[in-house]
PDB file of N, CA and C in Angstrom:
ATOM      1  N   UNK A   1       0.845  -1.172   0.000  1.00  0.00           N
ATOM      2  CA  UNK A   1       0.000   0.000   0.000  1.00  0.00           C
ATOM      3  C   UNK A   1       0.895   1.242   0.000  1.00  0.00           C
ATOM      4  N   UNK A   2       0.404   2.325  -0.941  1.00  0.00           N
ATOM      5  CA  UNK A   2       1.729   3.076  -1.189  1.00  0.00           C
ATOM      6  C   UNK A   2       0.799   4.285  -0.540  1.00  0.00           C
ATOM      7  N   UNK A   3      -0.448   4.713   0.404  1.00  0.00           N
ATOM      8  CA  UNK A   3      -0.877   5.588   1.174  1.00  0.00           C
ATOM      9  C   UNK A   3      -1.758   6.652  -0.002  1.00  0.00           C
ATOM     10  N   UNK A   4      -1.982   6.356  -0.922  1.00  0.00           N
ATOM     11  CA  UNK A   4      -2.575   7.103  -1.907  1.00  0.00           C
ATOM     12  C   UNK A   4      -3.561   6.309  -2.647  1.00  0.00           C
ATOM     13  N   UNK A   5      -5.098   6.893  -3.376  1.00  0.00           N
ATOM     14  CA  UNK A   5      -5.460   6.642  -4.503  1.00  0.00           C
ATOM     15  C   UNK A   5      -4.735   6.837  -5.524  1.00  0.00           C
ATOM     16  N   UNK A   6      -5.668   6.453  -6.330  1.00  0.00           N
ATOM     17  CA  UNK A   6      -4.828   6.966  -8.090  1.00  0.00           C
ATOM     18  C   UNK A   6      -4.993   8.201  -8.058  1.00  0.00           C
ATOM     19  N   UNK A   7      -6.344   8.781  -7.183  1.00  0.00           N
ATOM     20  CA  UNK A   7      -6.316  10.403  -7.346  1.00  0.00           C
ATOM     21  C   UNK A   7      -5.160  11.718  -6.332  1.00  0.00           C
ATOM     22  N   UNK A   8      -4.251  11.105  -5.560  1.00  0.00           N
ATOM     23  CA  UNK A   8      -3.937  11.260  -4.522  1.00  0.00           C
ATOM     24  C   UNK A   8      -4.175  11.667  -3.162  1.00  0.00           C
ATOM     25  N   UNK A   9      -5.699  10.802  -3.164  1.00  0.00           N
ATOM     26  CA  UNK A   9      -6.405  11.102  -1.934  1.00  0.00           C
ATOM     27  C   UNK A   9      -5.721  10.487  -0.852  1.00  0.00           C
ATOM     28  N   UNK A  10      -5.874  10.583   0.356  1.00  0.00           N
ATOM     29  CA  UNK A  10      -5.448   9.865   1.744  1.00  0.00           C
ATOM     30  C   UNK A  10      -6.275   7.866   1.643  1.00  0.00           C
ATOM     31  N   UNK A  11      -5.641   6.999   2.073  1.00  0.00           N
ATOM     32  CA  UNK A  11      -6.188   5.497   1.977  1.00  0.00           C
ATOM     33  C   UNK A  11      -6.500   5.784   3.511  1.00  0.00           C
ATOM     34  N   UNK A  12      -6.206   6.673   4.580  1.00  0.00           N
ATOM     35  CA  UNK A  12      -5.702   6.660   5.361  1.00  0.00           C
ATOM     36  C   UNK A  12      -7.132   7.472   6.187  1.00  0.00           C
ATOM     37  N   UNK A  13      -8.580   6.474   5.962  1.00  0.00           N
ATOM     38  CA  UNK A  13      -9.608   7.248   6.506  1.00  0.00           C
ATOM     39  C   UNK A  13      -9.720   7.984   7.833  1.00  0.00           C
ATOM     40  N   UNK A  14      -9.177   7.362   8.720  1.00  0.00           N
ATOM     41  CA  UNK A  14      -9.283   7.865  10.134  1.00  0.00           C
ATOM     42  C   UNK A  14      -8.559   8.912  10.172  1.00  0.00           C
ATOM     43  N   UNK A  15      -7.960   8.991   9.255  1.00  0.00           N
ATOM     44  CA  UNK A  15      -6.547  10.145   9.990  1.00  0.00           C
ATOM     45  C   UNK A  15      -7.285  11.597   9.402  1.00  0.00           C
ATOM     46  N   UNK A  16      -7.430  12.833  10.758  1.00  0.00           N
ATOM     47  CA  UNK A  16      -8.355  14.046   9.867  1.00  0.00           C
ATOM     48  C   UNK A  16      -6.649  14.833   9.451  1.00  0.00           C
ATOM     49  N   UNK A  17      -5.985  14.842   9.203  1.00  0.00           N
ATOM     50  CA  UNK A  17      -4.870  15.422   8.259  1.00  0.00           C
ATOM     51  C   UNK A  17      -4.655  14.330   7.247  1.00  0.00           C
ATOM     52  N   UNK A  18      -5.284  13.628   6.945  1.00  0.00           N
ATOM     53  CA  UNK A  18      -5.145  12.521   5.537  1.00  0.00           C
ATOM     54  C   UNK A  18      -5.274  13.842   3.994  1.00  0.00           C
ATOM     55  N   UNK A  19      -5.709  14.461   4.184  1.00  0.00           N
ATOM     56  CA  UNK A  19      -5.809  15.237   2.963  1.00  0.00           C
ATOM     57  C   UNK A  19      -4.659  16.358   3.079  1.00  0.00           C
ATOM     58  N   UNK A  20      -4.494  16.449   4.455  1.00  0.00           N
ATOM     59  CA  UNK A  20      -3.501  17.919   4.080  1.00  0.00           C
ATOM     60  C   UNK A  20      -2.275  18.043   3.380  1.00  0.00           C
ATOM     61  N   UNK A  21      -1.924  16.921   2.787  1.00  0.00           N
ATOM     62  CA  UNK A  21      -0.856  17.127   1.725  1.00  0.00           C
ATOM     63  C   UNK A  21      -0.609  16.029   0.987  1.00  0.00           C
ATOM     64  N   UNK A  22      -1.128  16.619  -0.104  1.00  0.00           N
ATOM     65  CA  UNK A  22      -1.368  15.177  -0.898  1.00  0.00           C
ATOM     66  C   UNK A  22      -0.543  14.855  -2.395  1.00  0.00           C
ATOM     67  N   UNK A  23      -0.258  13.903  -2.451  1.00  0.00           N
ATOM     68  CA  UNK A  23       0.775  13.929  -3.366  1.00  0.00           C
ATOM     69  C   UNK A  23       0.878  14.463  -4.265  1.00  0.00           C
ATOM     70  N   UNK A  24       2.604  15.285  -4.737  1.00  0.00           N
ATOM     71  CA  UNK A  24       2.787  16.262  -5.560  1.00  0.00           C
ATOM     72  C   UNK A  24       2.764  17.524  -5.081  1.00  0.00           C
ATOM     73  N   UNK A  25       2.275  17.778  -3.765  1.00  0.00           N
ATOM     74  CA  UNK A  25       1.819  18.606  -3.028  1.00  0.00           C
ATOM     75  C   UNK A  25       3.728  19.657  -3.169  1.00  0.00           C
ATOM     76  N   UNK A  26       4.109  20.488  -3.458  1.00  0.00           N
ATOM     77  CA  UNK A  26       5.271  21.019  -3.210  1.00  0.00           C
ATOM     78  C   UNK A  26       4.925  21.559  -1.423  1.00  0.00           C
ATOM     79  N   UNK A  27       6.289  21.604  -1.117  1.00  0.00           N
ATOM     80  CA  UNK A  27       5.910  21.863   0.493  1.00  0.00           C
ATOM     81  C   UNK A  27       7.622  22.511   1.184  1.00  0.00           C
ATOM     82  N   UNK A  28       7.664  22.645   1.822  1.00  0.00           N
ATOM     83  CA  UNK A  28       9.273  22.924   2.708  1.00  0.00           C
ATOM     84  C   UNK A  28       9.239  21.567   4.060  1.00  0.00           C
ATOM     85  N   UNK A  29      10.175  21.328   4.075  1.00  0.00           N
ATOM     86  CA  UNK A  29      10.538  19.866   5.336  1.00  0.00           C
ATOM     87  C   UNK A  29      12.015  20.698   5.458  1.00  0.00           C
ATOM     88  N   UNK A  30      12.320  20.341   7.102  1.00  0.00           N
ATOM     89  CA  UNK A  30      13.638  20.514   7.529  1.00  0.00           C
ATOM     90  C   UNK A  30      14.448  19.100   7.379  1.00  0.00           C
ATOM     91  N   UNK A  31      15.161  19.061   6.841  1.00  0.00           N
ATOM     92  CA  UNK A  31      16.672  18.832   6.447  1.00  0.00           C
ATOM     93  C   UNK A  31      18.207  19.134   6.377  1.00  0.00           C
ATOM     94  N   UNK A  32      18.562  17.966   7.211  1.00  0.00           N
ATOM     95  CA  UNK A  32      19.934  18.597   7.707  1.00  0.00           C
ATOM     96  C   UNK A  32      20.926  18.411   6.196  1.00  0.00           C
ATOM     97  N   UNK A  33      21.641  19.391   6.229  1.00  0.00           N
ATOM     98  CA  UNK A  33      22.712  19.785   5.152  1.00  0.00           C
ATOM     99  C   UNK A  33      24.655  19.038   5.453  1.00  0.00           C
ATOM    100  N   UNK A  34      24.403  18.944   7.140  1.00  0.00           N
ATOM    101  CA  UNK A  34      25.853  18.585   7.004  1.00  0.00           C
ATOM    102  C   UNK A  34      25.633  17.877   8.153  1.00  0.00           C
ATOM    103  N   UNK A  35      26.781  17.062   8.713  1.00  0.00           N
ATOM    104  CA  UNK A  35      27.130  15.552   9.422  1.00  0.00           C
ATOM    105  C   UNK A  35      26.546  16.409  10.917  1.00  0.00           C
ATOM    106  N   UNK A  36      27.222  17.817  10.672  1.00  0.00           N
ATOM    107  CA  UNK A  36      27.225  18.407  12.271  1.00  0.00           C
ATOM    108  C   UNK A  36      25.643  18.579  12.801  1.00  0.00           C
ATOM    109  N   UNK A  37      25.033  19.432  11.438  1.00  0.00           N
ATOM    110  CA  UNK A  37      23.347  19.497  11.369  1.00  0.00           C
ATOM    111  C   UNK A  37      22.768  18.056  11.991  1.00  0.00           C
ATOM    112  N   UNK A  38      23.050  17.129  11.449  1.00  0.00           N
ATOM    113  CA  UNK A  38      22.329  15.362  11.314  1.00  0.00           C
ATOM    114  C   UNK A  38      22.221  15.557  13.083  1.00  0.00           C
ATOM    115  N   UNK A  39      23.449  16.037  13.405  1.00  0.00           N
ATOM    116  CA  UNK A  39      23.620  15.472  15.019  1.00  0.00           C
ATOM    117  C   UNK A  39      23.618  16.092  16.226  1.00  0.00           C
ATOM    118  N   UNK A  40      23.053  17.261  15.774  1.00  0.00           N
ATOM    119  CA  UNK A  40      22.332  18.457  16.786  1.00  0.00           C
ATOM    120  C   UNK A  40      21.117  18.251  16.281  1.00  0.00           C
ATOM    121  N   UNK A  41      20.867  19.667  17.309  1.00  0.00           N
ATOM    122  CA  UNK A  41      19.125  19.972  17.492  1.00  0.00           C
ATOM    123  C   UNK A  41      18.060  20.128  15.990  1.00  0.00           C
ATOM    124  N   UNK A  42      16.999  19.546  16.183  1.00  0.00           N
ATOM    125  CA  UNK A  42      16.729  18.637  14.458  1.00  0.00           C
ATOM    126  C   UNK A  42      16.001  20.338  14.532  1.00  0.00           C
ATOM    127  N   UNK A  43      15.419  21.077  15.707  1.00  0.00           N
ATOM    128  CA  UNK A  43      14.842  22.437  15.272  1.00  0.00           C
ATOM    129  C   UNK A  43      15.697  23.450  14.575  1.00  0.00           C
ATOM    130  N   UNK A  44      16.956  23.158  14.388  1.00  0.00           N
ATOM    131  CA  UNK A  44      18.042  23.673  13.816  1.00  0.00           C
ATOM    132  C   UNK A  44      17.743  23.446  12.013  1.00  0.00           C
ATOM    133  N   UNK A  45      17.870  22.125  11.876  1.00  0.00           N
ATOM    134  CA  UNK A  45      17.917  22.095  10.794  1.00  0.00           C
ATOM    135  C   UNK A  45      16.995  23.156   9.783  1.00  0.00           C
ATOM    136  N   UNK A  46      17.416  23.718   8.771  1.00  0.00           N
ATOM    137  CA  UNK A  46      17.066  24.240   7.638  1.00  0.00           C
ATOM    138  C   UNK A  46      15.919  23.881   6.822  1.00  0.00           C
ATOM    139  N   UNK A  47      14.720  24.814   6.750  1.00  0.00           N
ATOM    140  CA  UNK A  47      13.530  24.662   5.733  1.00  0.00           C
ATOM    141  C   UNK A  47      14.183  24.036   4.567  1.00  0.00           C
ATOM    142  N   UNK A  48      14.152  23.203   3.688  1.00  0.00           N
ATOM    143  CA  UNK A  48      14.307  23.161   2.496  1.00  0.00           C
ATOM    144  C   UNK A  48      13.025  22.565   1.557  1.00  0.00           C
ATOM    145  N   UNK A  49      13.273  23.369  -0.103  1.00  0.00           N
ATOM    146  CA  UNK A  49      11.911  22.564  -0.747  1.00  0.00           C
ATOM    147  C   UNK A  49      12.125  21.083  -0.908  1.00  0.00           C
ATOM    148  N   UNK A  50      10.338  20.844  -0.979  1.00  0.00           N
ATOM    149  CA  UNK A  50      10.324  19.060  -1.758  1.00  0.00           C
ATOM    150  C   UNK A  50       9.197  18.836  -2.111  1.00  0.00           C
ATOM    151  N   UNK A  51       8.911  18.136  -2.386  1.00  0.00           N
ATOM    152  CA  UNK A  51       7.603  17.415  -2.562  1.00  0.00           C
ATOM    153  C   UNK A  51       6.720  16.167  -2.314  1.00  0.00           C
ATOM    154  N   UNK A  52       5.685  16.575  -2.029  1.00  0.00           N
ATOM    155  CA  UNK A  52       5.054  15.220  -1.366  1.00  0.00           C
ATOM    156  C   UNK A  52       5.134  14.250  -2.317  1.00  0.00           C
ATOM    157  N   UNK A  53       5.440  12.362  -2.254  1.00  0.00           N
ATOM    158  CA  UNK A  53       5.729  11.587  -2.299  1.00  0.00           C
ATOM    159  C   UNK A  53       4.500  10.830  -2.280  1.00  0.00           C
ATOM    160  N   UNK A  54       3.806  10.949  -1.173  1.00  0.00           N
ATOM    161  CA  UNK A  54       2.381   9.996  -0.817  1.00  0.00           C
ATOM    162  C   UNK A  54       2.914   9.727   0.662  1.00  0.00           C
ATOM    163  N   UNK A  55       1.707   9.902   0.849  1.00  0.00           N
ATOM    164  CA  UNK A  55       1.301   9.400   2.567  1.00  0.00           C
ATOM    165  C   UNK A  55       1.781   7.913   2.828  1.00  0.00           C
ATOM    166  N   UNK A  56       2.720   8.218   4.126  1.00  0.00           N
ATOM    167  CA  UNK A  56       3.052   6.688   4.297  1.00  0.00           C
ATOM    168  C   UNK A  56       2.136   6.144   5.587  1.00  0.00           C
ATOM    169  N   UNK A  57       1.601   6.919   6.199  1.00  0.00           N
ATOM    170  CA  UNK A  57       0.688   6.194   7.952  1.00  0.00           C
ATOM    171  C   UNK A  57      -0.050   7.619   7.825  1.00  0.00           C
ATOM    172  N   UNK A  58      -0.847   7.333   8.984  1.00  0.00           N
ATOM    173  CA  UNK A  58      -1.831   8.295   9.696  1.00  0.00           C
ATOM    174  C   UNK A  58      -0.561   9.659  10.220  1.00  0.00           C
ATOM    175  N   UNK A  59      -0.731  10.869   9.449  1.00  0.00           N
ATOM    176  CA  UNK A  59       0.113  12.434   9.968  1.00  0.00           C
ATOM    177  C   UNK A  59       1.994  11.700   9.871  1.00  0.00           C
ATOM    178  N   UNK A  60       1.855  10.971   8.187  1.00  0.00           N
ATOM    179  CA  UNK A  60       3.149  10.710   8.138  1.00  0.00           C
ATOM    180  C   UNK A  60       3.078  10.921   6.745  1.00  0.00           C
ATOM    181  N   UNK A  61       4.139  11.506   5.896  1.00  0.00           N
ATOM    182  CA  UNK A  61       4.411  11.577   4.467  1.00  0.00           C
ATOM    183  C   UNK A  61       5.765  11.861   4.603  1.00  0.00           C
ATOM    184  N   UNK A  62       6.062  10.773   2.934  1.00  0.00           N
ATOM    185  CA  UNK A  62       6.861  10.870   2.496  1.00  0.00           C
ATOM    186  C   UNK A  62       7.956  12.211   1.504  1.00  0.00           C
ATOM    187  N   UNK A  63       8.418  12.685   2.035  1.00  0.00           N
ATOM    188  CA  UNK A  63       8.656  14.268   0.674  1.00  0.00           C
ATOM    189  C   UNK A  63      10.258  13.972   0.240  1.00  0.00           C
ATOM    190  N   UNK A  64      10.257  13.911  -0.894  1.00  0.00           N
ATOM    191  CA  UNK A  64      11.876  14.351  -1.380  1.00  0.00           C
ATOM    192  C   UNK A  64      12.374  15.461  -1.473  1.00  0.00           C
ATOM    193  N   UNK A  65      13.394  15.743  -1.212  1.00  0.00           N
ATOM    194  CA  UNK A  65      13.896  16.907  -0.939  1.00  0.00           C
ATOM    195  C   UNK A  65      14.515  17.677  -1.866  1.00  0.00           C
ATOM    196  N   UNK A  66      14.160  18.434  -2.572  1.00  0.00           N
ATOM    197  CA  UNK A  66      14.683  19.047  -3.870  1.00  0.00           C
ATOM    198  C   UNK A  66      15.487  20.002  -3.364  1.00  0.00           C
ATOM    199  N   UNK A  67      16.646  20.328  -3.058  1.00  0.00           N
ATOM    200  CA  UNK A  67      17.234  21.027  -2.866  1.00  0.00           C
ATOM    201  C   UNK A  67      18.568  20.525  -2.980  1.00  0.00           C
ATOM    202  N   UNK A  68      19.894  21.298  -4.093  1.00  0.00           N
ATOM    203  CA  UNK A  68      20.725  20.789  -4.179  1.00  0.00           C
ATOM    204  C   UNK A  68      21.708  20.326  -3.600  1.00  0.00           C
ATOM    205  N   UNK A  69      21.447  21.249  -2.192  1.00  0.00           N
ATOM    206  CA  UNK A  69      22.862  21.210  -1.585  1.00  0.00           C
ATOM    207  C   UNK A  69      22.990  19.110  -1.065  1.00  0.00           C
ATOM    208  N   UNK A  70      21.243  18.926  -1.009  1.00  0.00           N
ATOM    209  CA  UNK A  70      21.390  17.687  -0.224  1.00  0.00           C
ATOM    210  C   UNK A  70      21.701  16.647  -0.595  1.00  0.00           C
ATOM    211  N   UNK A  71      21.470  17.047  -2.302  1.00  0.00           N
ATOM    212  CA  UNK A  71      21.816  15.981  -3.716  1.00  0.00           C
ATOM    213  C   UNK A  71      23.165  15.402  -3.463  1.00  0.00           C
ATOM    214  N   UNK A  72      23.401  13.832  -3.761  1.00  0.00           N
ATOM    215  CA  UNK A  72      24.333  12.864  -4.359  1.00  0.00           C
ATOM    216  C   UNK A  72      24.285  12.434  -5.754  1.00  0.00           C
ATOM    217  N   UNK A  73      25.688  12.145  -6.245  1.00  0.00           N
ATOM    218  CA  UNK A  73      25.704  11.238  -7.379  1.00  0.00           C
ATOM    219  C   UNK A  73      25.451   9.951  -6.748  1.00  0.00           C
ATOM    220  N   UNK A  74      25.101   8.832  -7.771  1.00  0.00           N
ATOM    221  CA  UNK A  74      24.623   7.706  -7.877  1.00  0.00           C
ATOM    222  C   UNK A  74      25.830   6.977  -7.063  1.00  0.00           C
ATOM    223  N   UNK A  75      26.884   7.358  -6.630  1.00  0.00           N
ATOM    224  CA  UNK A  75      28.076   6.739  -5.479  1.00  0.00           C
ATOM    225  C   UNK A  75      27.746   7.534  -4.566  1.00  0.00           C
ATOM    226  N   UNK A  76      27.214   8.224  -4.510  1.00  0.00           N
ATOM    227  CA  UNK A  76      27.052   8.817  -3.281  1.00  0.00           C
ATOM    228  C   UNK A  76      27.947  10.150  -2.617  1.00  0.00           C
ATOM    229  N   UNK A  77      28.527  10.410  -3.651  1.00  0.00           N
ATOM    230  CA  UNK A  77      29.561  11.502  -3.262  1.00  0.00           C
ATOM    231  C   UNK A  77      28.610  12.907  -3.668  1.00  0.00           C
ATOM    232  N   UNK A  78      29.534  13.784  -3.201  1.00  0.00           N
ATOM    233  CA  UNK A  78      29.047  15.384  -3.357  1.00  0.00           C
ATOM    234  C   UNK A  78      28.358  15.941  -4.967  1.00  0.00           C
ATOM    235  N   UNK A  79      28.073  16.671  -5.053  1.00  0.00           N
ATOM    236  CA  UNK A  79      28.203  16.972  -6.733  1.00  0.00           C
ATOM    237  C   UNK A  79      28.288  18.589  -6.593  1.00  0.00           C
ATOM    238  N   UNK A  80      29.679  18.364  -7.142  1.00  0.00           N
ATOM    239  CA  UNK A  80      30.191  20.096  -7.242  1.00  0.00           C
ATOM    240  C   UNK A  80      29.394  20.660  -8.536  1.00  0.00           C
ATOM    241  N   UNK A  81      29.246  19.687  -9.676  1.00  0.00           N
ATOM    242  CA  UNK A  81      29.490  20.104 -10.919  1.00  0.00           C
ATOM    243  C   UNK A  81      28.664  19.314 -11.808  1.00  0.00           C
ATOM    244  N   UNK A  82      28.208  18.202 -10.934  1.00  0.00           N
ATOM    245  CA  UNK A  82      26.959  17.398 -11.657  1.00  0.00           C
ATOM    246  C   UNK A  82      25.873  17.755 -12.145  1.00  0.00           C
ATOM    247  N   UNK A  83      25.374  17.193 -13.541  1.00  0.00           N
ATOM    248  CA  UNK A  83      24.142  18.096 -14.090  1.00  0.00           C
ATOM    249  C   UNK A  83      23.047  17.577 -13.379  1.00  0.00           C
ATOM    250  N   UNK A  84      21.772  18.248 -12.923  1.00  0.00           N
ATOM    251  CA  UNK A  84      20.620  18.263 -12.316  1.00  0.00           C
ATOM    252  C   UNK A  84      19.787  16.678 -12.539  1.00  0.00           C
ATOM    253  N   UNK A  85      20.180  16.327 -14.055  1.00  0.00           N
ATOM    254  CA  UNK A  85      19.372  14.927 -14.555  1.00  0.00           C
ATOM    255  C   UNK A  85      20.326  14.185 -13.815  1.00  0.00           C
ATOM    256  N   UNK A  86      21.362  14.104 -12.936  1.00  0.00           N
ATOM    257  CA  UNK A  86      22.252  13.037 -12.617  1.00  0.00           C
ATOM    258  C   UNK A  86      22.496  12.435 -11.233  1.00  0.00           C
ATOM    259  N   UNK A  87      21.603  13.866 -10.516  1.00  0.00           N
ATOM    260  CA  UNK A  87      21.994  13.846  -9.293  1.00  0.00           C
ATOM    261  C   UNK A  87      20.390  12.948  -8.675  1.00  0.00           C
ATOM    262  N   UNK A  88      20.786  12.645  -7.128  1.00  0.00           N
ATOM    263  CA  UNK A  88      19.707  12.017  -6.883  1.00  0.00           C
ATOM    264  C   UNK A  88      19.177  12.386  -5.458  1.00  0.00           C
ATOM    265  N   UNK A  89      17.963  12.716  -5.354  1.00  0.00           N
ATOM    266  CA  UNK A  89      17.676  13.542  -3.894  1.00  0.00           C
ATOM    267  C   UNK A  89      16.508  12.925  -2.889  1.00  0.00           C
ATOM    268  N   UNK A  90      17.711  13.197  -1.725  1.00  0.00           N
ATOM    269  CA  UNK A  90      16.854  12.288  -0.871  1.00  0.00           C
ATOM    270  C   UNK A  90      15.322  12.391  -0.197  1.00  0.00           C
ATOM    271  N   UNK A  91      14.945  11.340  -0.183  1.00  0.00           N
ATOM    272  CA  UNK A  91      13.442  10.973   0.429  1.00  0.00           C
ATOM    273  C   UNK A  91      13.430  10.962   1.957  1.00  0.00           C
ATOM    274  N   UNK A  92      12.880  11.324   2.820  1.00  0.00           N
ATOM    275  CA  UNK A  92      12.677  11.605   3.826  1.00  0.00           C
ATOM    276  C   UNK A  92      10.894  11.139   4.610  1.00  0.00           C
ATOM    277  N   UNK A  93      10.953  11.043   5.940  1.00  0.00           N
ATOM    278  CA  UNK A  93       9.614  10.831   6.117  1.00  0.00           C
ATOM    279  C   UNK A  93       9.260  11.422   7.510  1.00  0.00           C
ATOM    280  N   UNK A  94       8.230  12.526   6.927  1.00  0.00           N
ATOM    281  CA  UNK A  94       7.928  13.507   8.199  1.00  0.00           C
ATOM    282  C   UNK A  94       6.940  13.899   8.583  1.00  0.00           C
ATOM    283  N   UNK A  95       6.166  14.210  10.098  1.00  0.00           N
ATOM    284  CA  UNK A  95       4.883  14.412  10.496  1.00  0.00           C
ATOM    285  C   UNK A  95       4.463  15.748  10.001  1.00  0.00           C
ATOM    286  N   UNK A  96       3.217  16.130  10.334  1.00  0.00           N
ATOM    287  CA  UNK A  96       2.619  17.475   9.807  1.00  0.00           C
ATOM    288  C   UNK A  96       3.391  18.670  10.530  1.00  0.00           C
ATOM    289  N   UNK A  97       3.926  18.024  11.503  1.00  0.00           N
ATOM    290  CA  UNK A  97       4.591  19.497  12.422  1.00  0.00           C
ATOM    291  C   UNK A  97       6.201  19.658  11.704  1.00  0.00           C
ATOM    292  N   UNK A  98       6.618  19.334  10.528  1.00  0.00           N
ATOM    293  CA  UNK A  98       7.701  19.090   9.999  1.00  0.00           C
ATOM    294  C   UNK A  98       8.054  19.256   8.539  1.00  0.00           C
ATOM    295  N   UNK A  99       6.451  19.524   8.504  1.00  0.00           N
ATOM    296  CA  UNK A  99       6.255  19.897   6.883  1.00  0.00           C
ATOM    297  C   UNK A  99       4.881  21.687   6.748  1.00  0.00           C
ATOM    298  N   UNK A 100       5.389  22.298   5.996  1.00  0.00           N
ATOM    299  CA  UNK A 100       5.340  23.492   5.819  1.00  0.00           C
ATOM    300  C   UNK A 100       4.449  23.638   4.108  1.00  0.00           C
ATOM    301  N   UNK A 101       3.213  24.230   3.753  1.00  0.00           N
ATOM    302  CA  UNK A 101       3.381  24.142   2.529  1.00  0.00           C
ATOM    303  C   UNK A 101       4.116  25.474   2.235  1.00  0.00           C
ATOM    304  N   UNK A 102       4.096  25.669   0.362  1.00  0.00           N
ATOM    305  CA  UNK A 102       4.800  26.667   0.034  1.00  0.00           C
ATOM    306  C   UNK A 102       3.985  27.237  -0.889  1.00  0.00           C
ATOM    307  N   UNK A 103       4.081  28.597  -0.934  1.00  0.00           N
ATOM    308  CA  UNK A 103       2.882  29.578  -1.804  1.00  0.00           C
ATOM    309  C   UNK A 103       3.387  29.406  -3.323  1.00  0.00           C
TER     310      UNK A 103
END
């Protein structure tokens, strides 16, 4: 069960935030940028954009994180210089108090 209709409604009847962000949804999620970020205070971490993914549980979704700084190449290293089609950005999974939409 991937937490979505075909229409990207919530599967997820009980839950009353099942609709509030529904896939494709563009949104901001905090995401840490560096090893030091990962391992301090997560209220620290940095707004960055993404987009909803689909609902994974009841006030849980999935968003990838479009933002470059967080991007890897396919080894997993940095990309100083990598073109945009190459790089690959991570998926994340966060409650409603963790996700932000964006105008």
């Amino acid at each position: 069960m991937n937490g979505a209709n075909a229409d990207n409604t919530s599967l997820f009847s009980g839950d009353p935030m099942g609709d509030c962000f529904p896939g494709g949804c563009r949104v901001e999620t905090r995401y840490p940028l560096t090893e030091a970020q990962e391992h301090g205070d997560r209220e620290a971490w940095p707004w960055l954009p993404g987009t909803i993914e689909r609902q994974c549980g009841p006030d849980e979704w999935q968003v990838c994180v479009e933002d470059r700084r967080a991007a890897v190449r396919k080894d997993s290293s940095r990309p100083p210089r990598t073109p945009g089609n190459r790089l690959y950005y991570p998926l994340c999974v966060r409650d409603a108090s963790e996700i932000r939409r964006t105008s």
